[in-house]
Protein backbone atom coordinates (compact mmCIF):
# COMPACT_ATOMS: atom_id res chain seq x y z
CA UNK A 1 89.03 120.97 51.80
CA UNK A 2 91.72 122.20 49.48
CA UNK A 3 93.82 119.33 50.35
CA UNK A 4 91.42 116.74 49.69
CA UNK A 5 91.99 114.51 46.52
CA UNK A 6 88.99 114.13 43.74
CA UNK A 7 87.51 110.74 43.88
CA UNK A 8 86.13 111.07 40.52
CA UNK A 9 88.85 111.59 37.87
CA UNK A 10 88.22 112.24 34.40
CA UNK A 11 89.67 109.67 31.68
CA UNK A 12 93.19 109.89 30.27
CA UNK A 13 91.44 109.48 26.64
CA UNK A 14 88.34 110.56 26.85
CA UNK A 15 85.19 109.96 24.61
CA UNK A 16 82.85 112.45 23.64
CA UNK A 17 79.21 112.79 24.59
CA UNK A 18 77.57 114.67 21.64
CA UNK A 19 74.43 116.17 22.11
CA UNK A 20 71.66 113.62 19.86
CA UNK A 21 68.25 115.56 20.45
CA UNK A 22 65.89 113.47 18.56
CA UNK A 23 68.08 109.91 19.27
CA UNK A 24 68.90 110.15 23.42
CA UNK A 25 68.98 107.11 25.06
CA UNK A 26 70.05 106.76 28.62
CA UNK A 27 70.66 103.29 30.75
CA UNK A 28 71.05 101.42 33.98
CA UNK A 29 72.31 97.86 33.25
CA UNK A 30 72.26 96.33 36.72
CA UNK A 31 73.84 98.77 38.72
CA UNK A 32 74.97 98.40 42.37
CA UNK A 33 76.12 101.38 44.50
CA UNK A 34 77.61 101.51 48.15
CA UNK A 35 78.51 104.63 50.13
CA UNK A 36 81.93 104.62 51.31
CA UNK A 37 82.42 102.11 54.52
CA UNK A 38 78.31 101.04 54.07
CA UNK A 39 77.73 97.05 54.96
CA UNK A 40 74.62 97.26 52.30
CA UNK A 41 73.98 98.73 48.92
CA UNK A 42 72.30 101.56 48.56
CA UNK A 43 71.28 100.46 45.24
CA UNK A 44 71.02 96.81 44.05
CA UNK A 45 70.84 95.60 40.53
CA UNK A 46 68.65 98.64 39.00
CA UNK A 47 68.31 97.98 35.46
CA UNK A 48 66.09 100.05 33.22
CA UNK A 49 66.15 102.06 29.95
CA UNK A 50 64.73 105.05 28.40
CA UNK A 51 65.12 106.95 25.17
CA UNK A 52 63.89 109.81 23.47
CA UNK A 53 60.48 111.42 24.14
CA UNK A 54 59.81 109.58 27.01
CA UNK A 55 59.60 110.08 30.62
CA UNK A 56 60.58 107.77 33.61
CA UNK A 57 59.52 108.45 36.86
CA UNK A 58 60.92 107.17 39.98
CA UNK A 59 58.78 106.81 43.04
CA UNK A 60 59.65 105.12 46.78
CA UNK A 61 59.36 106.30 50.44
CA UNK A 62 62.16 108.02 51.97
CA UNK A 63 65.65 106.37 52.39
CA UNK A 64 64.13 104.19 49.49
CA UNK A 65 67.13 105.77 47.09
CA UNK A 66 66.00 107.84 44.84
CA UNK A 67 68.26 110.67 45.37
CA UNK A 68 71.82 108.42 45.21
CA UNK A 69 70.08 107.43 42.25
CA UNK A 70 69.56 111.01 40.80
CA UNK A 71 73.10 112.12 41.56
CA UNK A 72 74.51 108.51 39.58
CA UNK A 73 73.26 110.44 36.23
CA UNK A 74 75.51 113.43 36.00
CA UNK A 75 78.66 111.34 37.91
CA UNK A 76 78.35 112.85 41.23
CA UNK A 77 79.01 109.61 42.68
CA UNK A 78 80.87 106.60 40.93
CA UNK A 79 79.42 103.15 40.70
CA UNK A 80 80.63 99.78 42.51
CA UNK A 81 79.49 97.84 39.23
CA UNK A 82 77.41 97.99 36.31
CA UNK A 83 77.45 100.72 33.51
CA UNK A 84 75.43 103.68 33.29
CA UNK A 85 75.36 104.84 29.55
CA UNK A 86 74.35 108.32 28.21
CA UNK A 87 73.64 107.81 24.13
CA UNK A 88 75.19 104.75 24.26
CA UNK A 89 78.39 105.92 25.90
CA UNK A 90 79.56 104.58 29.07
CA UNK A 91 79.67 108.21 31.41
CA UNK A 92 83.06 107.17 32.91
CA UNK A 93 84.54 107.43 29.62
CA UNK A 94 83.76 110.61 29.04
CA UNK A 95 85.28 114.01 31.04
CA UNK A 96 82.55 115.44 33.70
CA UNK A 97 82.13 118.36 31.98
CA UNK A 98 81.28 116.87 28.47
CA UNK A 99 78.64 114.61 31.09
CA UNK A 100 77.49 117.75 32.82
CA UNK A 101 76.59 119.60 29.36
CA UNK A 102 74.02 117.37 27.78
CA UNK A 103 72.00 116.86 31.53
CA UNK A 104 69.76 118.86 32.70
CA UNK A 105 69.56 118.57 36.49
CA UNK A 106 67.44 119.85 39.25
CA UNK A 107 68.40 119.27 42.52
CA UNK A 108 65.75 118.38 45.60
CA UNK A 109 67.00 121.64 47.12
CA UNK A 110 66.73 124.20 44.93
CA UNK A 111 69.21 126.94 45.18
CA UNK A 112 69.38 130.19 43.12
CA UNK A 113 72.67 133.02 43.15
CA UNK A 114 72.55 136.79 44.49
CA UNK A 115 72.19 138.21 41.49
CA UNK A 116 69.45 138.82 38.39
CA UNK A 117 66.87 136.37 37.74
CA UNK A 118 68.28 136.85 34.29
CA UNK A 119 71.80 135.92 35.46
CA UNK A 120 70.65 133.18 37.39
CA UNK A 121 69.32 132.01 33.81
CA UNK A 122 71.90 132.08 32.13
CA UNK A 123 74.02 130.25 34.33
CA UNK A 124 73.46 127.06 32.25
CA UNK A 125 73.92 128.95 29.17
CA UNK A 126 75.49 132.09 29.18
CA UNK A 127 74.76 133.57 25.70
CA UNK A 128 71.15 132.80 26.28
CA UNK A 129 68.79 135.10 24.43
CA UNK A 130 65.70 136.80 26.58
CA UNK A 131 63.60 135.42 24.18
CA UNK A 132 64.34 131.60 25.56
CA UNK A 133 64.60 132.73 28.92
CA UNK A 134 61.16 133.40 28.63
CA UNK A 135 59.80 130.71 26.83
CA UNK A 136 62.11 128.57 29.72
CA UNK A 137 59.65 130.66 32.39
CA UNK A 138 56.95 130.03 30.02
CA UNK A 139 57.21 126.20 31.20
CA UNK A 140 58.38 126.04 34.08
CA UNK A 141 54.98 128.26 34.95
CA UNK A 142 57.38 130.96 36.55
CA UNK A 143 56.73 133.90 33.53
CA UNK A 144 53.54 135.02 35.92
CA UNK A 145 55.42 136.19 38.67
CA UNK A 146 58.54 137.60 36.85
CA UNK A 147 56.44 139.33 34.28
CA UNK A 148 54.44 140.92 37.08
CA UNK A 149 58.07 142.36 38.91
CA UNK A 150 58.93 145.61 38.50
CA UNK A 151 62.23 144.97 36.94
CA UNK A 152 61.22 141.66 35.13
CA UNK A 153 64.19 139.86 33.91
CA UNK A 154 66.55 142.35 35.83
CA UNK A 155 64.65 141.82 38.93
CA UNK A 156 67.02 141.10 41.69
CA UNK A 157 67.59 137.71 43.43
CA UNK A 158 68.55 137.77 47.34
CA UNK A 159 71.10 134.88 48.75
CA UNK A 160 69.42 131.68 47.79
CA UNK A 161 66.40 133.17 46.43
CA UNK A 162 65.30 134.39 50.17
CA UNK A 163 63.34 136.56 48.27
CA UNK A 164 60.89 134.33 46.49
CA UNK A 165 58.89 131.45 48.10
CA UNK A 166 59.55 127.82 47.95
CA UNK A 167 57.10 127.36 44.91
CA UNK A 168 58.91 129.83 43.46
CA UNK A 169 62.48 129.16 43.78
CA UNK A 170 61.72 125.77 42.48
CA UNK A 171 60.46 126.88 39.77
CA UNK A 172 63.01 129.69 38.43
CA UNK A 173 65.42 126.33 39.22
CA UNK A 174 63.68 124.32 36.81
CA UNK A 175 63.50 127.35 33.80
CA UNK A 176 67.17 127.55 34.35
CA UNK A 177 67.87 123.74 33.79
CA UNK A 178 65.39 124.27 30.32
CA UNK A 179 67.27 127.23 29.04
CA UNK A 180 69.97 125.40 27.60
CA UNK A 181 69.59 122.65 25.24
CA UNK A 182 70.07 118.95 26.64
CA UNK A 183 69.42 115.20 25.93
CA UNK A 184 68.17 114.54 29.92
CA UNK A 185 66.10 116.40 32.43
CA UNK A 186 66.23 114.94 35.53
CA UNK A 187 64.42 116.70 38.49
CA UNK A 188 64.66 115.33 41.87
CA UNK A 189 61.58 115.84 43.92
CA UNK A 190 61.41 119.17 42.14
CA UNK A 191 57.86 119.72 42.19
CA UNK A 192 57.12 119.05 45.77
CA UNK A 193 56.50 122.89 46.85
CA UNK A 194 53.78 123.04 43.89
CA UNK A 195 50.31 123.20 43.89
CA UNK A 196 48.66 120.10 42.41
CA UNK A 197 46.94 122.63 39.61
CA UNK A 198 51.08 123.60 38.96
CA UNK A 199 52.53 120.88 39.22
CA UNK A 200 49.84 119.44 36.44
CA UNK A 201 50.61 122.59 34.54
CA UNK A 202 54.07 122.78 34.36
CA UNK A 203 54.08 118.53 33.69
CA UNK A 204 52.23 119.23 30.61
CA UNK A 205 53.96 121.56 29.35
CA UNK A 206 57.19 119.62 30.09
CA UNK A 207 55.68 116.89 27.82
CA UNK A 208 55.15 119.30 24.93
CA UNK A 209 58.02 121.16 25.11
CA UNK A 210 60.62 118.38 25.83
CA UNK A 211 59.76 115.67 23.11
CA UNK A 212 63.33 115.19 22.13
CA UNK A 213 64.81 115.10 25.20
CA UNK A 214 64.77 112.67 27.94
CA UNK A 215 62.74 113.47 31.25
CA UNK A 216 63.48 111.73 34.53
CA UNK A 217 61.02 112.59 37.13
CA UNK A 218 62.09 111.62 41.30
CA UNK A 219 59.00 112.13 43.50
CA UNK A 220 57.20 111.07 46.44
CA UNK A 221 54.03 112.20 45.31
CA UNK A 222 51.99 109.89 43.25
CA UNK A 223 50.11 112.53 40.93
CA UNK A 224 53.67 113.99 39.86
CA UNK A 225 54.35 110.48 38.21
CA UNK A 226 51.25 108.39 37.36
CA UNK A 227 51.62 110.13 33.77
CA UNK A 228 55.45 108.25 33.21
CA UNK A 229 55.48 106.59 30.13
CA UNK A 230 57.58 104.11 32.56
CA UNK A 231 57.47 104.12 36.64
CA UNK A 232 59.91 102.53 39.04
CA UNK A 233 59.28 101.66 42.56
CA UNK A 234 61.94 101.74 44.95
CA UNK A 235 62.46 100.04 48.19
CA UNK A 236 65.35 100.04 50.29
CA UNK A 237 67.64 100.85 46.85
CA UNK A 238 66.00 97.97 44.90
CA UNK A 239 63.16 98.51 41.98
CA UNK A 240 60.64 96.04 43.09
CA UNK A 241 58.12 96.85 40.25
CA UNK A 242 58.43 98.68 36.30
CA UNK A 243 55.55 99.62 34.52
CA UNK A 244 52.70 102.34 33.97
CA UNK A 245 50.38 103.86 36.72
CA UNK A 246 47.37 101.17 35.35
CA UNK A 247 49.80 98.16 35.44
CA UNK A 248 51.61 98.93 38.91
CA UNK A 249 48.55 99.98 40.39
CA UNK A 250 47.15 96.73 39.13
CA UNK A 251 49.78 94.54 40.26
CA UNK A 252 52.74 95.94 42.35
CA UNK A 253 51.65 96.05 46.16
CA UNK A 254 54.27 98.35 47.33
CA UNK A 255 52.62 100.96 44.81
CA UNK A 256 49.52 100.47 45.48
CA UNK A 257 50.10 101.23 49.29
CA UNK A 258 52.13 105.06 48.12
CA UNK A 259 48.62 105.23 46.35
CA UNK A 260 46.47 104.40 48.48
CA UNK A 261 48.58 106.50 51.51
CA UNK A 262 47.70 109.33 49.24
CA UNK A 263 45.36 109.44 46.65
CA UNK A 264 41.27 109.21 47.23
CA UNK A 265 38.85 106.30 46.30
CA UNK A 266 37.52 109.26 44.12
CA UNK A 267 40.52 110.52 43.00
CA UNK A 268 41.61 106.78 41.52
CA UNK A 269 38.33 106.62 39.63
């Protein structure tokens, strides 16, 4: 491991990213992506944009792509063509640090550090105050639980949160992505161990909380992303329909079958 050589190396001259707020803009312009020694793409020609206040959800069966997508945002992979720009900035031109700063990310696993919940807070953002540590809990629907422990904030986290249950590991995970200030939130199939009433919850609050910032939602479960200002559907690492829940549901047959798969006659209505 310590001999092995980076694959992804920062620029000689690097740009920087600056953190817009109100102005984010993120982008896909036809981008293709192959894992090392792979005869087929993993992702073909995706090609979407988003900007500021809005939300765009990705949605497709498993091995459809959406986590190789998720990790293309903050660099963890490098593209085989296409551009992926951040504010207008093409993310290979900037250091992976700089990248790293302005994203937000929430991993489908979510892993917390022995340690404080406060530290585990502030690993994002180290000088952050109590006062948006809570208001990051406040969101993420996680101030409950913590307010009800003994030692609230200084309440002590076991290796990989073995002390807290799924629903709540994920969401400690996502407080700690919203402590510090950034331009996009992307959460891969971060909601999944939530309650429908939670994950609802902790959606709208995202919504109200989050207005300059840009929120990327990865999910397999229909209710978690019918309320995208845009959806994609993924298939086998291509986006075979773009719209909202009304039009894909209207339209898109590969959507209407995750629906249908999951979601009530009753439910729909």
């Amino acid at each position: 491991v310590l001999d092995e050589e980076a694959e992804i190396i920062d620029p000689k001259q690097p740009k920087v990213l600056s953190y817009q707020k109100d102005k984010a803009t993120l982008s896909f312009d036809h981008v293709n992506y192959r894992y090392t020694g792979a005869e087929n793409l993993a992702l073909e020609d995706v090609d979407f944009s988003v900007q500021s206040g809005e939300t765009v959800a990705i949605i497709g069966g498993t091995g459809s792509g959406k986590t190789t997508l998720v990790n293309l945002i903050p660099r963890l992979y490098d593209i085989e063509s296409g551009t992926i720009k951040i504010n207008g900035i093409n993310i290979t031109e900037v250091t992976q640090e700089n990248l790293r700063e302005i994203v937000g990310f929430v991993p489908q696993k979510a892993v917390l550090f022995t340690g404080t919940i406060r530290e585990n807070m502030q690993y994002g953002k180290e000088n952050a105050t109590d006062e948006e540590i809570w208001h990051a809990l406040e969101i993420a629907q996680a101030n409950d639980f913590v307010s009800e422990m003994e030692q609230g904030l200084d309440s002590w986290v076991e290796q990989g949160g073995g002390n807290f249950s799924g629903g709540q590991r994920q969401r400690l995970a996502i407080a700690r992505a919203l402590v510090k200030p950034a331009d996009v939130f992307v959460f891969d199939d971060s909601f999944s161990a939530l309650d429908f009433k939670t994950d609802a919850n902790l959606r709208q609050a995202l919504n109200a909380s989050v207005q300059d910032g840009i929120l990327g939602i990865f999910a397999q479960r229909v209710s978690t992303v019918m309320d995208a200002d845009t959806i994609l559907v993924l298939e086998e690492g291509k986006v075979v329909g773009k719209g909202t829940h009304e039009e894909l549901l209207k339209d898109n047959e590969t959507y209407q079958e995750i629906v249908h798969s999951q979601l009530r006659e009753e439910d729909l209505a």
